[in-house]
Protein backbone atom coordinates (compact mmCIF):
# COMPACT_ATOMS: atom_id res chain seq x y z
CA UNK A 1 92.75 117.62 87.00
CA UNK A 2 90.70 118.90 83.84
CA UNK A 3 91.18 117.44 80.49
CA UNK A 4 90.05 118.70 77.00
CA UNK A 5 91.02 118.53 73.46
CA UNK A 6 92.83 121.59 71.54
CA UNK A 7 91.91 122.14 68.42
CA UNK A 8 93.77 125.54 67.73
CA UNK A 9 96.50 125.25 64.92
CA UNK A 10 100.04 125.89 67.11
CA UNK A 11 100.54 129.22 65.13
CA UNK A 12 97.46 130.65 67.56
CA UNK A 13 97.62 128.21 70.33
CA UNK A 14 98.28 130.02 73.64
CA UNK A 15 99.90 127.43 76.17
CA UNK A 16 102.07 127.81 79.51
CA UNK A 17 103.56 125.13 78.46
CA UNK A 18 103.49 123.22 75.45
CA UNK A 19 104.88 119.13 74.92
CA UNK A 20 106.47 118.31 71.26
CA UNK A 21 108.52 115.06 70.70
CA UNK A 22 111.71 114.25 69.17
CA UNK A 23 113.45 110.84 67.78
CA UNK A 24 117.33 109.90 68.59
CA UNK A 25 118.31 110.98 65.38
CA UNK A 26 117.84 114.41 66.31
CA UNK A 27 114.66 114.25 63.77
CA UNK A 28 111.70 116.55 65.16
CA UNK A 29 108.30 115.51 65.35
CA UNK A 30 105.44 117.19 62.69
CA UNK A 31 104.62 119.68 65.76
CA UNK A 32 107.93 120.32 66.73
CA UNK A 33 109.28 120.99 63.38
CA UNK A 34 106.52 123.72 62.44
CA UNK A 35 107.02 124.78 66.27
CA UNK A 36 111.24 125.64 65.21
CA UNK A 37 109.70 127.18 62.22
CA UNK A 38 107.46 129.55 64.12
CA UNK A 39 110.66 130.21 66.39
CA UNK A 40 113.09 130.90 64.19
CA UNK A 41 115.12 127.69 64.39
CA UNK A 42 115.47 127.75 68.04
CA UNK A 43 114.75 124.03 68.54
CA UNK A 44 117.18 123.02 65.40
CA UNK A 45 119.53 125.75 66.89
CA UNK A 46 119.62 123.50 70.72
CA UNK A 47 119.88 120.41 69.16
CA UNK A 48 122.89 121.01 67.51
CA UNK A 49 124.95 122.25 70.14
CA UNK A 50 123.94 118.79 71.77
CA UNK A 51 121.39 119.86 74.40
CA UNK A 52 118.94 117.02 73.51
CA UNK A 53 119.52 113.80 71.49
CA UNK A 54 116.07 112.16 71.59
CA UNK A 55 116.39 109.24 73.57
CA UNK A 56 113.50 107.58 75.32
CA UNK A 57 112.41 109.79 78.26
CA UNK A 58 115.28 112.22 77.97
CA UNK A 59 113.43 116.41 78.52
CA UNK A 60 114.54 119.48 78.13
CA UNK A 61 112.45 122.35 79.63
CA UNK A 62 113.14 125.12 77.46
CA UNK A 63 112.31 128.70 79.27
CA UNK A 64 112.83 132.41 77.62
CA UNK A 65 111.26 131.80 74.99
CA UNK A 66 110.80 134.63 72.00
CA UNK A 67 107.33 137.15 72.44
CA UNK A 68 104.80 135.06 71.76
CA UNK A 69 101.71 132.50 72.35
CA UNK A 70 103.51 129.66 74.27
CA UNK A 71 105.93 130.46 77.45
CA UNK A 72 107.43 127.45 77.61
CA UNK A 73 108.33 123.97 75.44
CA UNK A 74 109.07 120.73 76.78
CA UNK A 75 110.78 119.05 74.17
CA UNK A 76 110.47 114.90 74.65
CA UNK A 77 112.64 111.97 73.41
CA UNK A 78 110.68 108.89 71.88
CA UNK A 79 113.70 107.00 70.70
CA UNK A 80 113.83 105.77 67.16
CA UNK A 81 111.36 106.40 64.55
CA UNK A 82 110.82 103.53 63.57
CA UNK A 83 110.87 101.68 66.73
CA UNK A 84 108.80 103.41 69.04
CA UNK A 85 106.66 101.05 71.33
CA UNK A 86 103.49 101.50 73.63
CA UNK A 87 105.72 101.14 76.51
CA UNK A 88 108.30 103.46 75.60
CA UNK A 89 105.46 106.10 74.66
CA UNK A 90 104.38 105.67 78.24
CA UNK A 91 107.78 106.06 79.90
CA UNK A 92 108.46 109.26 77.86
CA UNK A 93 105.21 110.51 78.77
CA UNK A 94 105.74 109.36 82.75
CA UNK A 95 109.55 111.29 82.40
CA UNK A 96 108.06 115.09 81.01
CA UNK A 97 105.67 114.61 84.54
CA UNK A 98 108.66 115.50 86.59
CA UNK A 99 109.37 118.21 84.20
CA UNK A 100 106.41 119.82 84.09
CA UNK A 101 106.00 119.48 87.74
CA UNK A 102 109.69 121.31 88.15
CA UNK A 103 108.24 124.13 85.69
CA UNK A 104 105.32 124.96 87.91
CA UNK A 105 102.65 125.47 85.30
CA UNK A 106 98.91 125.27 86.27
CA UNK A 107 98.44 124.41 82.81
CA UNK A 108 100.01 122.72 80.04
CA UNK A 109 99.66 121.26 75.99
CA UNK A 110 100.33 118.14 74.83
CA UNK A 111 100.98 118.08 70.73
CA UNK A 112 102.03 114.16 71.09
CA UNK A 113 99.61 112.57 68.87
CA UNK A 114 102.04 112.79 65.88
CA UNK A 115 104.34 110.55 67.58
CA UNK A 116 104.79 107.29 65.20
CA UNK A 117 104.01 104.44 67.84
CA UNK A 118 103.84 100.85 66.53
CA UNK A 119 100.38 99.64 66.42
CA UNK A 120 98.82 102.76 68.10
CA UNK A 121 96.31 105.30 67.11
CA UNK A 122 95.22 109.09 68.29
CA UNK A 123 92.75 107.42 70.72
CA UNK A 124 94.98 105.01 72.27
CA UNK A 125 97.49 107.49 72.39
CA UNK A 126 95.25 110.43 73.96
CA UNK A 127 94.01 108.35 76.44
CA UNK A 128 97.28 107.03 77.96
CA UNK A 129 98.08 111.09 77.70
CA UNK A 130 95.46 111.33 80.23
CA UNK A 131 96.08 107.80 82.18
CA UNK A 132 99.71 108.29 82.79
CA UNK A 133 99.32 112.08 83.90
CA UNK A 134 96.68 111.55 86.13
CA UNK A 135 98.40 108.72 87.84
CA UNK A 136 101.83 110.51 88.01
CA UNK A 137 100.17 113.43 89.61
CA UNK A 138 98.04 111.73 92.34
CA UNK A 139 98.55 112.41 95.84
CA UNK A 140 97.26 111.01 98.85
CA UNK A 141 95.95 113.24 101.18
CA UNK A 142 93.68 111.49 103.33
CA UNK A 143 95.30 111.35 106.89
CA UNK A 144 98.51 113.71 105.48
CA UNK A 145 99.24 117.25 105.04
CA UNK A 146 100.37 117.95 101.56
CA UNK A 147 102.43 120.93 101.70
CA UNK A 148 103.66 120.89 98.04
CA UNK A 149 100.91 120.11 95.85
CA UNK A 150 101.24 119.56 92.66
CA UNK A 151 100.14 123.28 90.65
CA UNK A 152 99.26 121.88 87.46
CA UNK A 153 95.43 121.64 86.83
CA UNK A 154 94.52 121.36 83.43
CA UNK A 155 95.99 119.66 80.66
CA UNK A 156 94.90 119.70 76.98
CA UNK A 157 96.09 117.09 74.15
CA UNK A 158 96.37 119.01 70.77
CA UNK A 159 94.58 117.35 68.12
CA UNK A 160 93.99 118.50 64.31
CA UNK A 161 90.92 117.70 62.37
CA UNK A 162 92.25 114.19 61.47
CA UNK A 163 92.57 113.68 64.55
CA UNK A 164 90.17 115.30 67.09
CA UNK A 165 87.16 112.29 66.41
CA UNK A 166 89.56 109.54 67.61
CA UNK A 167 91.32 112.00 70.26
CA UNK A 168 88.17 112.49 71.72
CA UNK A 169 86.99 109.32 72.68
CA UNK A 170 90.72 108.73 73.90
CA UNK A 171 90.47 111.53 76.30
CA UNK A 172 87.12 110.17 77.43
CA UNK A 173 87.88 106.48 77.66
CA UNK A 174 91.49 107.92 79.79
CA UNK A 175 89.28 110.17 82.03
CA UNK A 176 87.12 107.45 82.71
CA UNK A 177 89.64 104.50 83.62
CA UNK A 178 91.53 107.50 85.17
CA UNK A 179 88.94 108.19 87.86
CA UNK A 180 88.83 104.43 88.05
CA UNK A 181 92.27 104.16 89.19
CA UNK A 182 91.85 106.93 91.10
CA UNK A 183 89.63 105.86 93.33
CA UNK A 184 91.50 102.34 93.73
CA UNK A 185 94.52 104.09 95.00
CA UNK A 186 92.99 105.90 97.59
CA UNK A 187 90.88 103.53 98.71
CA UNK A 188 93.88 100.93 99.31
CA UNK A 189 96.28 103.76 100.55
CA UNK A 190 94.07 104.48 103.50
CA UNK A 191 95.00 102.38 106.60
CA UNK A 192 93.36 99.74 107.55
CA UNK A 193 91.09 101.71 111.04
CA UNK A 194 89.43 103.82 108.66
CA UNK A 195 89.03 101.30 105.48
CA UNK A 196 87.25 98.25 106.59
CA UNK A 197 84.64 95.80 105.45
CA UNK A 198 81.93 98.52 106.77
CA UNK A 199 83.86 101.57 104.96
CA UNK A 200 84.35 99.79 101.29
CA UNK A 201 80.38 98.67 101.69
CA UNK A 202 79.94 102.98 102.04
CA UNK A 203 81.63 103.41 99.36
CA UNK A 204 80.09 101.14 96.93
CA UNK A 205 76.45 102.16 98.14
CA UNK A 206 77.66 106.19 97.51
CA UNK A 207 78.58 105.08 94.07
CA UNK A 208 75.37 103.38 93.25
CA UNK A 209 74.07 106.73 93.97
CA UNK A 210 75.84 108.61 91.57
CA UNK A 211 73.98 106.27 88.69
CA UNK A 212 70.72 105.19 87.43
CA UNK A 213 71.97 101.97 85.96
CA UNK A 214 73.74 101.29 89.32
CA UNK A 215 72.56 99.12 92.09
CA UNK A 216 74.34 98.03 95.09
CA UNK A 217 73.05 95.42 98.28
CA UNK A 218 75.20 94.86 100.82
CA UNK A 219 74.80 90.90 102.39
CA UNK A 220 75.18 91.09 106.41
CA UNK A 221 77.11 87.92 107.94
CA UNK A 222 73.60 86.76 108.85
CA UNK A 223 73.04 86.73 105.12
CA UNK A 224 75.70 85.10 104.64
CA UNK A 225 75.34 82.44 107.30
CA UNK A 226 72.17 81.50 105.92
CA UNK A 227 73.65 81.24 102.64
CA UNK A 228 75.92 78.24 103.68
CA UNK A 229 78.94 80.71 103.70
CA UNK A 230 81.01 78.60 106.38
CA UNK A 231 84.49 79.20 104.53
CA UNK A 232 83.80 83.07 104.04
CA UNK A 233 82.85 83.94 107.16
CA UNK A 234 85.68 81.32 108.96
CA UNK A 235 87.86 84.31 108.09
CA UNK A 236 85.83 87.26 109.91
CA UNK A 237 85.46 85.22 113.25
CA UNK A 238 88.65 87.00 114.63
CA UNK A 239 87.74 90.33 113.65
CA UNK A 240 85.49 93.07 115.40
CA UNK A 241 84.82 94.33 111.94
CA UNK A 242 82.03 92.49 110.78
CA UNK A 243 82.19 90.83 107.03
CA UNK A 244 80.62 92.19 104.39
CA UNK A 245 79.73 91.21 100.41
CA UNK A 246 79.31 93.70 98.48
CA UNK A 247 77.05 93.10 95.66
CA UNK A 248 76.85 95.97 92.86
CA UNK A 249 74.61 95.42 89.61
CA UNK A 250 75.26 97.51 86.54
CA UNK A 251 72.88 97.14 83.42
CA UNK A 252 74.35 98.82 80.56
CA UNK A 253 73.72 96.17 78.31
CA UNK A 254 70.44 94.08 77.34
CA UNK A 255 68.24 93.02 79.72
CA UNK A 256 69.20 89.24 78.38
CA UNK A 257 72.28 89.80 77.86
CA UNK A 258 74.19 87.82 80.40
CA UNK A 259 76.41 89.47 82.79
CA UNK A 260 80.30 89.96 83.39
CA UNK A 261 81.15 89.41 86.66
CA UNK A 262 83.83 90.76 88.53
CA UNK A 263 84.82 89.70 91.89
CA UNK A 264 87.44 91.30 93.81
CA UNK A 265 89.28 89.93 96.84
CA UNK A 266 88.55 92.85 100.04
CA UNK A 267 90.85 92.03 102.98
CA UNK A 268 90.90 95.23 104.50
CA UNK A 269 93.90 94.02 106.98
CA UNK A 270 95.30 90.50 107.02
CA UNK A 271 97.56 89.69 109.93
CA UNK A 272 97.59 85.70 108.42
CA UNK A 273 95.33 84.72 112.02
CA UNK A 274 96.77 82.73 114.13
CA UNK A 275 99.24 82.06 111.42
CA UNK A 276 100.48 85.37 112.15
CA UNK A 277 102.68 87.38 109.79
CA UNK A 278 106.39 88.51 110.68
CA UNK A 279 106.18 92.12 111.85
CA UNK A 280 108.19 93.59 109.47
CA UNK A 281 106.10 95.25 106.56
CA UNK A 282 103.13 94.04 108.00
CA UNK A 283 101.36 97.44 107.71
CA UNK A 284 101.77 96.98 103.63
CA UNK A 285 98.62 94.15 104.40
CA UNK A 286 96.22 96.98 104.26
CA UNK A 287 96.94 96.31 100.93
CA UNK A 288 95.16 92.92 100.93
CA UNK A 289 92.12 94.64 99.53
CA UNK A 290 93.57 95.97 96.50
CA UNK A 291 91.15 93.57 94.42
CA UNK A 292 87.88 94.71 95.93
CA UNK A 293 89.30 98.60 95.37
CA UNK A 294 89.94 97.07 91.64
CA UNK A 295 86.55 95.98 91.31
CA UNK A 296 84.55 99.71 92.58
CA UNK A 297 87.13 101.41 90.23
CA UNK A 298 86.20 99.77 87.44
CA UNK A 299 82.62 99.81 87.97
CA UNK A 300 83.07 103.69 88.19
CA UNK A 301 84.69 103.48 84.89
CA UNK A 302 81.86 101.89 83.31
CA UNK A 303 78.93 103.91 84.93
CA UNK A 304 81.42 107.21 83.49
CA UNK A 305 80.72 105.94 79.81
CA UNK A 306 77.98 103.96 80.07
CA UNK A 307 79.21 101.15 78.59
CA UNK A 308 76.97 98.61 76.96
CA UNK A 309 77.52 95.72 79.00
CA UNK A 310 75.78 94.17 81.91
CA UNK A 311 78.87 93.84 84.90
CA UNK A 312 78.16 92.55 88.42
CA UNK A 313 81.08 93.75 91.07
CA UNK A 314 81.55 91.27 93.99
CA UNK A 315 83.59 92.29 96.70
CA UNK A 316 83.87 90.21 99.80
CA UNK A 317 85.52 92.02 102.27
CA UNK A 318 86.59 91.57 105.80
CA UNK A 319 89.90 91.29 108.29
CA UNK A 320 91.80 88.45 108.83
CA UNK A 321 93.10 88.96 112.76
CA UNK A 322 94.46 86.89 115.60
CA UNK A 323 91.91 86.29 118.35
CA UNK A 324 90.13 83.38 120.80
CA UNK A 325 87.66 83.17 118.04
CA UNK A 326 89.69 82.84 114.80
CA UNK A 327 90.09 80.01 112.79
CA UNK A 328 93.07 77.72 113.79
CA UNK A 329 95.00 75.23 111.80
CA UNK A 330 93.34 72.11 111.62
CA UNK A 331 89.53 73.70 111.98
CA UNK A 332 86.84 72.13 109.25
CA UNK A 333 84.47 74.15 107.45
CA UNK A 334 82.38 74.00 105.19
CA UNK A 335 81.57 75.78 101.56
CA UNK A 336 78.53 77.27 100.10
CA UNK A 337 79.21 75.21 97.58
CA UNK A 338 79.12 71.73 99.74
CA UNK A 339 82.76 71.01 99.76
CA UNK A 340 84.66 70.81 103.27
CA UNK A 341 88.01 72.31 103.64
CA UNK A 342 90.31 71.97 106.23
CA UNK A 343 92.40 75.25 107.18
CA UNK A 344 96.15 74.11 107.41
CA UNK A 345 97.41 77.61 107.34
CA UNK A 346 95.22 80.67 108.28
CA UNK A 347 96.74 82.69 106.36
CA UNK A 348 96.12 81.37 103.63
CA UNK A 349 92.40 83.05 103.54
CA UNK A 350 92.24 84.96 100.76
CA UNK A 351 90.94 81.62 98.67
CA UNK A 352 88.26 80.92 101.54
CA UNK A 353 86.76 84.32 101.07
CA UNK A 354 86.58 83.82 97.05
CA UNK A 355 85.16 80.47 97.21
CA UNK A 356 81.98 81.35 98.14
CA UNK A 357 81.93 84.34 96.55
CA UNK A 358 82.85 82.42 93.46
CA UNK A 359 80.12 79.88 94.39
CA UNK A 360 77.39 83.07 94.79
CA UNK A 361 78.46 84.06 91.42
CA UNK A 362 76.29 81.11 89.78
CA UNK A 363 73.38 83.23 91.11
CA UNK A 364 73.72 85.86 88.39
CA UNK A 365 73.78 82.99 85.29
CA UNK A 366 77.31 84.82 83.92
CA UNK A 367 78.93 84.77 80.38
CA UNK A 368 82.10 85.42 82.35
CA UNK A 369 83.51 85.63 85.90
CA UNK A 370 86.79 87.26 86.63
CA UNK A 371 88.55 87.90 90.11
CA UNK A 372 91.49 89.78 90.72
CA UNK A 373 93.38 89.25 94.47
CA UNK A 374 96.35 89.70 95.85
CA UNK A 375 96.31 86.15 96.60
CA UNK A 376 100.16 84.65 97.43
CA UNK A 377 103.33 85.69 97.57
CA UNK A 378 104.44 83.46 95.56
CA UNK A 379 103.29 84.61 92.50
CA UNK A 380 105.61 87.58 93.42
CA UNK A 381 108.68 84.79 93.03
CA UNK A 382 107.50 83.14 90.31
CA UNK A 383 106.99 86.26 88.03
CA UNK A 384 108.34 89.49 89.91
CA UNK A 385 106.40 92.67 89.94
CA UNK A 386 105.94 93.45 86.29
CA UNK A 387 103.32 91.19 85.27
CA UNK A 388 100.33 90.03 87.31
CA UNK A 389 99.30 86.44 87.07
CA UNK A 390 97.10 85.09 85.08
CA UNK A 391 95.14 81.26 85.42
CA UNK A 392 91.75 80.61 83.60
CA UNK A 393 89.47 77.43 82.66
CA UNK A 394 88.89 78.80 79.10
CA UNK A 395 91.34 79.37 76.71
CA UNK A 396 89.24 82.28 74.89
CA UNK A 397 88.71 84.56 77.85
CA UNK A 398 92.41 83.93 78.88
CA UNK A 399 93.85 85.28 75.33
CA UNK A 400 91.56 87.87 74.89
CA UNK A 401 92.48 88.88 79.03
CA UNK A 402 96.57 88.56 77.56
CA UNK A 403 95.68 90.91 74.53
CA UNK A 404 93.88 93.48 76.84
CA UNK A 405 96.96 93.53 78.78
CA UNK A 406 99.26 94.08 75.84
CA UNK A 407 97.03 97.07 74.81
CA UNK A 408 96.70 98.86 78.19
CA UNK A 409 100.50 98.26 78.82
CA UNK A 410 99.17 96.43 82.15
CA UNK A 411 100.49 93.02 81.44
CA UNK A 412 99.46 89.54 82.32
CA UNK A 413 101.53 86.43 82.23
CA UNK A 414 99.54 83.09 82.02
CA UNK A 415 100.21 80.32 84.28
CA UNK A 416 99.01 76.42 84.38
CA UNK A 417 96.67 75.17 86.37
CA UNK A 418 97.06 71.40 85.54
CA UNK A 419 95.20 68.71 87.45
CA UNK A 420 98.36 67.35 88.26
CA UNK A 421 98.59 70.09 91.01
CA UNK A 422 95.20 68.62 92.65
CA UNK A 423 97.11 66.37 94.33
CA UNK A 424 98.84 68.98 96.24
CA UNK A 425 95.37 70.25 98.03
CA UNK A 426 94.16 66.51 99.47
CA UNK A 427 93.33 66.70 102.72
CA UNK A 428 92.76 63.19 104.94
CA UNK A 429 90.29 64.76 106.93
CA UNK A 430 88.04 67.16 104.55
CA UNK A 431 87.71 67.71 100.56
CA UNK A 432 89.99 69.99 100.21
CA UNK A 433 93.10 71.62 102.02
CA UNK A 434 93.46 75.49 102.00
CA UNK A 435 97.16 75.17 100.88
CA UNK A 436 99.39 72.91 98.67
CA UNK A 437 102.61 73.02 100.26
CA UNK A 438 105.76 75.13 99.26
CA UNK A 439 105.56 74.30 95.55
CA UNK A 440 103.97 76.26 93.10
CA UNK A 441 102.04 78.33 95.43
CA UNK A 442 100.52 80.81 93.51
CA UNK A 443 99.44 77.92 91.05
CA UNK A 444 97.71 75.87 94.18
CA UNK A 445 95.97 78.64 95.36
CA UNK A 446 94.46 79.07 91.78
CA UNK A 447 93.35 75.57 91.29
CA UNK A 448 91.88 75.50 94.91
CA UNK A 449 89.72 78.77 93.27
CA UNK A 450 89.05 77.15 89.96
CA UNK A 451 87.46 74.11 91.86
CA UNK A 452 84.51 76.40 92.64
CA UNK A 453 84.32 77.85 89.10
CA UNK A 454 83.57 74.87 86.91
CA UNK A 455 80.34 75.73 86.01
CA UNK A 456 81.17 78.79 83.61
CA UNK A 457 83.91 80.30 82.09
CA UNK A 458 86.21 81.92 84.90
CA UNK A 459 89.75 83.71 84.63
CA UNK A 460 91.78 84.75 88.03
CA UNK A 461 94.23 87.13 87.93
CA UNK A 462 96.67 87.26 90.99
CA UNK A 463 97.90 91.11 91.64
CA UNK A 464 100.22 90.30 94.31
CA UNK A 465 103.32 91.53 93.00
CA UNK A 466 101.50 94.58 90.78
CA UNK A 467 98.99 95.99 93.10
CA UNK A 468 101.10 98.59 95.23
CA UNK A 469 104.94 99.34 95.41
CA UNK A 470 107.07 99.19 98.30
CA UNK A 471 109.92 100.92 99.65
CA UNK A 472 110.42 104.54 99.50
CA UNK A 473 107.55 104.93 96.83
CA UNK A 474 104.95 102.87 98.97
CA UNK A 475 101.40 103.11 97.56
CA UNK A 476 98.97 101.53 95.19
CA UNK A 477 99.74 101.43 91.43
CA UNK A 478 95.76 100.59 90.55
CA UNK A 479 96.56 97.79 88.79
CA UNK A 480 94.44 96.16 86.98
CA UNK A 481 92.44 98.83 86.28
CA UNK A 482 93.90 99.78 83.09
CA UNK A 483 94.15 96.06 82.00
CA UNK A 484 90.49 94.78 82.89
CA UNK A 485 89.06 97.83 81.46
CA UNK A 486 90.66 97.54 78.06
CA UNK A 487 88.70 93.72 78.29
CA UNK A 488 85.65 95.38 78.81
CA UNK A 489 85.75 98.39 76.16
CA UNK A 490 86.94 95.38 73.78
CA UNK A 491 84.12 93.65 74.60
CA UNK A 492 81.97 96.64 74.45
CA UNK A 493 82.58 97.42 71.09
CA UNK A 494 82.36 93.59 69.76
């Protein structure tokens, strides 16, 4: 979809369809009320006879309108004045989708920067114009026949001169982690036969392409073998996919400037090995790669406005599968980093794919290192699916990861990672055991990470619960896109 700024005053604008707000009281927005004026009291005139109230999210599609510039008005509810959050300017955004959809408009206005929203600006507001439209109208078409696609194709966010500087680098900043979450989506809603290890590797090396300051190299299991990888590639022996780690390099930044690294956990398909999954849902575990998608989306999003910074992407990636070969319970290996773990559970492999990832990191001398994975289940029991977890070794890179959250709406809760819980991962037979036990699962498999991140500032962020929906909605939500970029423009602009 194509997005641009309008900076026409409303008495000239020419829209199909044109987005004002309104607040419970009944009280219009700036555009709205000069909109009624233009209209002859129309809006006033439909509000009164109780058509519309202005509650969060509530629409009314207003059709027949008067001779004139704009066909059509979708008037939106923000709640009260004084009271309006980030969240709820989302939700009423996310609620006018379906109406505009139902209108069938290839094009559309949105005069919603006036909207009084509690701590928020034109360019935060502009860009989650763009962010929440583009995610409400994507549809997978890969392997499906989309008979009813969706007709609208180009959206513009009405800005006046006050406001068209900061609306601008909204809309580019929301186009930009847009794509980025685009491209996360996709990439985990394709199954599993055509998205493997081999098919994410493509895809990074295609986007290296498409950007000077780009680099990717792809390390073979051979590579890896001779690297000491015994834990990583213990996960790819029952697989015919061969492993892969992805290794992109973008330099934005100074050429001293240390880099951020992100690593992002790339099971393509995880059956849990020999420790096989129950059948039921089992096809969501194409899924289990949702962190390495993360990590190529938000590289794109940082080649798209060249931010500043120096980022490394890390995406180990391979299938975790039943076979003569696999791992079993009980089987030794050994770490790039030295330490010897014994596999109690297979499917518990997720951790013995970051390890050494985590362990290859060191290579690149980082100011920060932050993985996202879809790690245990149980962080989906200890926090639901509304915020993703969050477990660090620095205190600094954890608050300012909690504050990105807040800002992007894509929220974060921390969780401990005492060395109490150590005790949980002793093994009498190697270093370290691959799983704690039944307790505090989500918080084991964290401090089995941070044991190979203690020579630099790391923060893991388990998207279990947040990286795709189930049910009758299945797909990816590209979470945490929107979260982990916010970090980096912050740290952009620092």
């Amino acid at each position: 979809m194509d997005y641009s700024i309008e900076s026409s005053p409303l008495d000239k604008l020419q829209s199909d369809c044109l987005l004002v707000g309104i607040y419970e009281n009944q009280q219009l927005s700036p555009a709205a009320t000069q909109l009624d004026s233009q209209l002859g009291g129309l809006l006033t005139k439909l509000i009164g006879r109780g058509d519309i109230r202005g509650k969060n999210a509530e629409t009314l599609l207003i059709n027949n309108l008067p001779d004139g510039n704009i066909a059509r008005i979708v008037l939106l509810g923000f709640g009260e004045r004084s009271k309006v959050t980030r969240k709820q300017y989302r939700k009423a955004l996310a609620a006018a989708i379906k109406t505009v959809k139902d209108s069938k408009v290839s094009a559309a206005s949105c005069a919603l920067l006036d909207i009084d929203v509690n701590g928020a600006d034109s360019q935060w507001k502009a860009r989650q114009v763009v962010e929440v439209f583009n995610d409400g109208m994507y549809q997978y078409s890969a392997t499906k026949k989309v008979d009813d696609k969706n007709p609208l194709q180009r959206l513009a966010v009405v800005a006046d001169d006050s406001q068209k500087a900061l609306a601008e680098t909204g809309l580019q900043q929301g186009i930009a982690i847009a794509k980025g979450m685009e491209l996360t989506k996709h990439l985990a809603d394709l199954p599993g036969n055509i998205c493997t290890p081999s098919h994410l590797a493509e895809q990074a090396l295609a986007l290296a392409g498409e950007h000077d300051k780009l680099t990717c190299e792809i390390l073979e299991e051979s590579d890896m073998e001779a690297l000491g990888m015994g834990s990583f590639l213990s996960v790819s022996r029952g697989s015919r996919q061969p492993a892969k780690l992805i290794c992109l390099d973008y330099q934005g930044g100074d050429s001293n400037a240390k880099p951020i690294v992100l690593i992002g956990k790339g099971l393509t398909f995880d059956a849990g090995g020999i420790s096989l999954k129950p059948g039921l849902g089992m096809d969501e575990m194409k899924y289990d790669m949702c962190g390495g998608a993360s990590v190529l989306g938000l590289v794109r999003m940082a080649t798209l406005l060249n931010l500043k910074l120096n980022i490394v992407g890390l995406i180990p990636a391979s299938e975790n599968l039943p076979d003569g070969a696999a791992n079993k319970p009980g089987d030794i290996w050994t770490s790039m980093a030295g330490k010897t773990i014994e596999i109690l559970n297979t499917d518990a492999e997720g951790r013995l794919i970051l390890c050494d990832t985590l362990t290859y990191a060191k290579k690149y001398n980082p100011d920060v290192v932050i993985d996202m994975a879809t790690l245990t289940g149980a962080c989906i029991v200890a926090l639901g699916r509304v915020p993703s977890g969050l477990f660090g070794n620095d205190d600094k890179l954890c608050n300012d990861l909690l504050s990105a959250g807040d800002a992007a709406c894509d929220l974060v809760w921390r969780m401990p990672i005492w060395e109490e819980y150590q005790e949980q991962l002793k093994s009498n037979f190697a270093d370290l055991a691959n799983i704690g036990g039944p307790d505090g699962g989500s918080i084991t498999a964290a401090v089995f990470l941070s044991k190979f991140a203690e020579e630099y500032r790391w923060a893991h962020i388990d998207i279990a619960g947040t990286a795709w929906r189930t049910g009758a909605n299945k797909g990816a939500t590209g979470r945490p896109v929107p979260l982990v970029s916010q970090y980096l423009l912050n740290r952009a602009s620092a």
